[in-house]
Protein backbone atom coordinates (compact mmCIF):
# COMPACT_ATOMS: atom_id res chain seq x y z
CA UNK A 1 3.70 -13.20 5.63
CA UNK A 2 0.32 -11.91 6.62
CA UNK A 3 -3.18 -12.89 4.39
CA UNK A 4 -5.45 -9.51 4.73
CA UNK A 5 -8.90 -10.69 3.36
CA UNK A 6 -10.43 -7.76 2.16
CA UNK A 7 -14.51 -7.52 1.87
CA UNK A 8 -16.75 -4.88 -0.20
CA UNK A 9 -17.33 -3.69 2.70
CA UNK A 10 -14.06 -2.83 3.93
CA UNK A 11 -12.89 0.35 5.06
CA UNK A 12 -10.08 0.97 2.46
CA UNK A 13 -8.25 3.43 4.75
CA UNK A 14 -8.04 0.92 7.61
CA UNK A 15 -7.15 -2.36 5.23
CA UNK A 16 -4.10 0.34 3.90
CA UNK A 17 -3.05 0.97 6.94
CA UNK A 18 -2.57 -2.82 7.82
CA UNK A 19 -0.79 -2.74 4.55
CA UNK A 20 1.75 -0.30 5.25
CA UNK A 21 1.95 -2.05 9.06
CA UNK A 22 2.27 -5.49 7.58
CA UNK A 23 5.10 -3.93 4.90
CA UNK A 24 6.96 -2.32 7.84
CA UNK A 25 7.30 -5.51 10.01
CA UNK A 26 7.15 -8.55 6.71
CA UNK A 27 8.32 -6.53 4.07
CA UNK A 28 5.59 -8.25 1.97
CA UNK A 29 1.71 -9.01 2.34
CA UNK A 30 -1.05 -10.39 0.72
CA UNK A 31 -4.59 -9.42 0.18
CA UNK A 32 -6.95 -11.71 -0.86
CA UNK A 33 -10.64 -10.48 -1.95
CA UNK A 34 -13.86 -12.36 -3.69
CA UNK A 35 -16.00 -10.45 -5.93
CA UNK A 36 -15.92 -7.05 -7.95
CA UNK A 37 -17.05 -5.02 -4.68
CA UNK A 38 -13.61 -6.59 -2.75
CA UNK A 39 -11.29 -6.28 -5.36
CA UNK A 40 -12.17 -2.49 -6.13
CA UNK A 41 -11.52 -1.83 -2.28
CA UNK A 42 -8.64 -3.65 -2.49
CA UNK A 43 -7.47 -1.41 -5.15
CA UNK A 44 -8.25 1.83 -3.35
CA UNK A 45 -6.60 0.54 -0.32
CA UNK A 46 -3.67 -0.17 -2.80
CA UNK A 47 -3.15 2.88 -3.54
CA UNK A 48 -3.56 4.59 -0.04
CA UNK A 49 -0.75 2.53 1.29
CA UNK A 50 1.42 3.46 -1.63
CA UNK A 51 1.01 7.27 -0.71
CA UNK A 52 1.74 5.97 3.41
CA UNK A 53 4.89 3.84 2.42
CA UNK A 54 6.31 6.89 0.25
CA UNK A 55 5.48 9.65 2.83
CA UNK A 56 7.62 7.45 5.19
CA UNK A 57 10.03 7.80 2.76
CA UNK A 58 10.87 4.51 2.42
CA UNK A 59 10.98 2.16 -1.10
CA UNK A 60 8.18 1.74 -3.58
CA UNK A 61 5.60 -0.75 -3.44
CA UNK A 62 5.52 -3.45 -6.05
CA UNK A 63 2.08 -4.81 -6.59
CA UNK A 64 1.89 -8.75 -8.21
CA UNK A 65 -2.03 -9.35 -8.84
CA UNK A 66 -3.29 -13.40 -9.68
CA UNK A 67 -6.16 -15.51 -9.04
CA UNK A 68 -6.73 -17.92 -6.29
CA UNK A 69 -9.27 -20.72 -5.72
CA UNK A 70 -10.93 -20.23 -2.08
CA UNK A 71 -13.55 -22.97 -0.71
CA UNK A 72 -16.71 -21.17 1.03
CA UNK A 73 -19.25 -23.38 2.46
CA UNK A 74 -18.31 -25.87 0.57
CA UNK A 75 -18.59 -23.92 -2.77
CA UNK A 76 -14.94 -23.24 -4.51
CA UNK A 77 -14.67 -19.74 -5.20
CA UNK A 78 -12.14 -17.92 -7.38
CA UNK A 79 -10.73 -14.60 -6.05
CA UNK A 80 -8.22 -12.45 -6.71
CA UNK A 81 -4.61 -12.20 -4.87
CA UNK A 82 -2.66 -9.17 -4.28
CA UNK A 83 0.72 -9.79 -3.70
CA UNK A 84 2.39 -6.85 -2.46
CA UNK A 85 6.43 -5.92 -1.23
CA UNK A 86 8.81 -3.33 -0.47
């Protein structure tokens, strides 16, 4: 299963289309992302896959969100988790 850490500044077109790749070859992905700027483009990119994966014609997404505890310099952070699989 791949981790897709997912910044503020993140392109959300480009993090959904490693989504959809990552769904394609795992069947399941994760996307981790620290603060309210990462999570909302961690949404966006969300939903952008959804729209790839259906085009495709293939199954729905299901979408598991829950918090994780990530260690940055030293400092623990808490983040947020996006679990997501065909």
């Amino acid at each position: 299963m791949q981790i897709l850490k997912v910044a503020a500044t993140s392109n959300p077109k480009a993090v959904a289309g490693a989504i959809a790749g990552a769904l394609e070859e795992d069947g399941i992905v994760e996307a981790h992302a620290i603060g309210a700027g990462a999570v909302n483009q961690a949404v966006k990119a969300i939903a952008i896959a959804r729209r790839l994966v259906e085009r495709e014609g293939e199954a729905e997404i299901k979408v598991i969100p829950g918090f994780i505890d990530v260690e940055i310099g030293g400092e623990v952070k808490t983040g947020i988790r996006f679990v997501i699989a065909k």
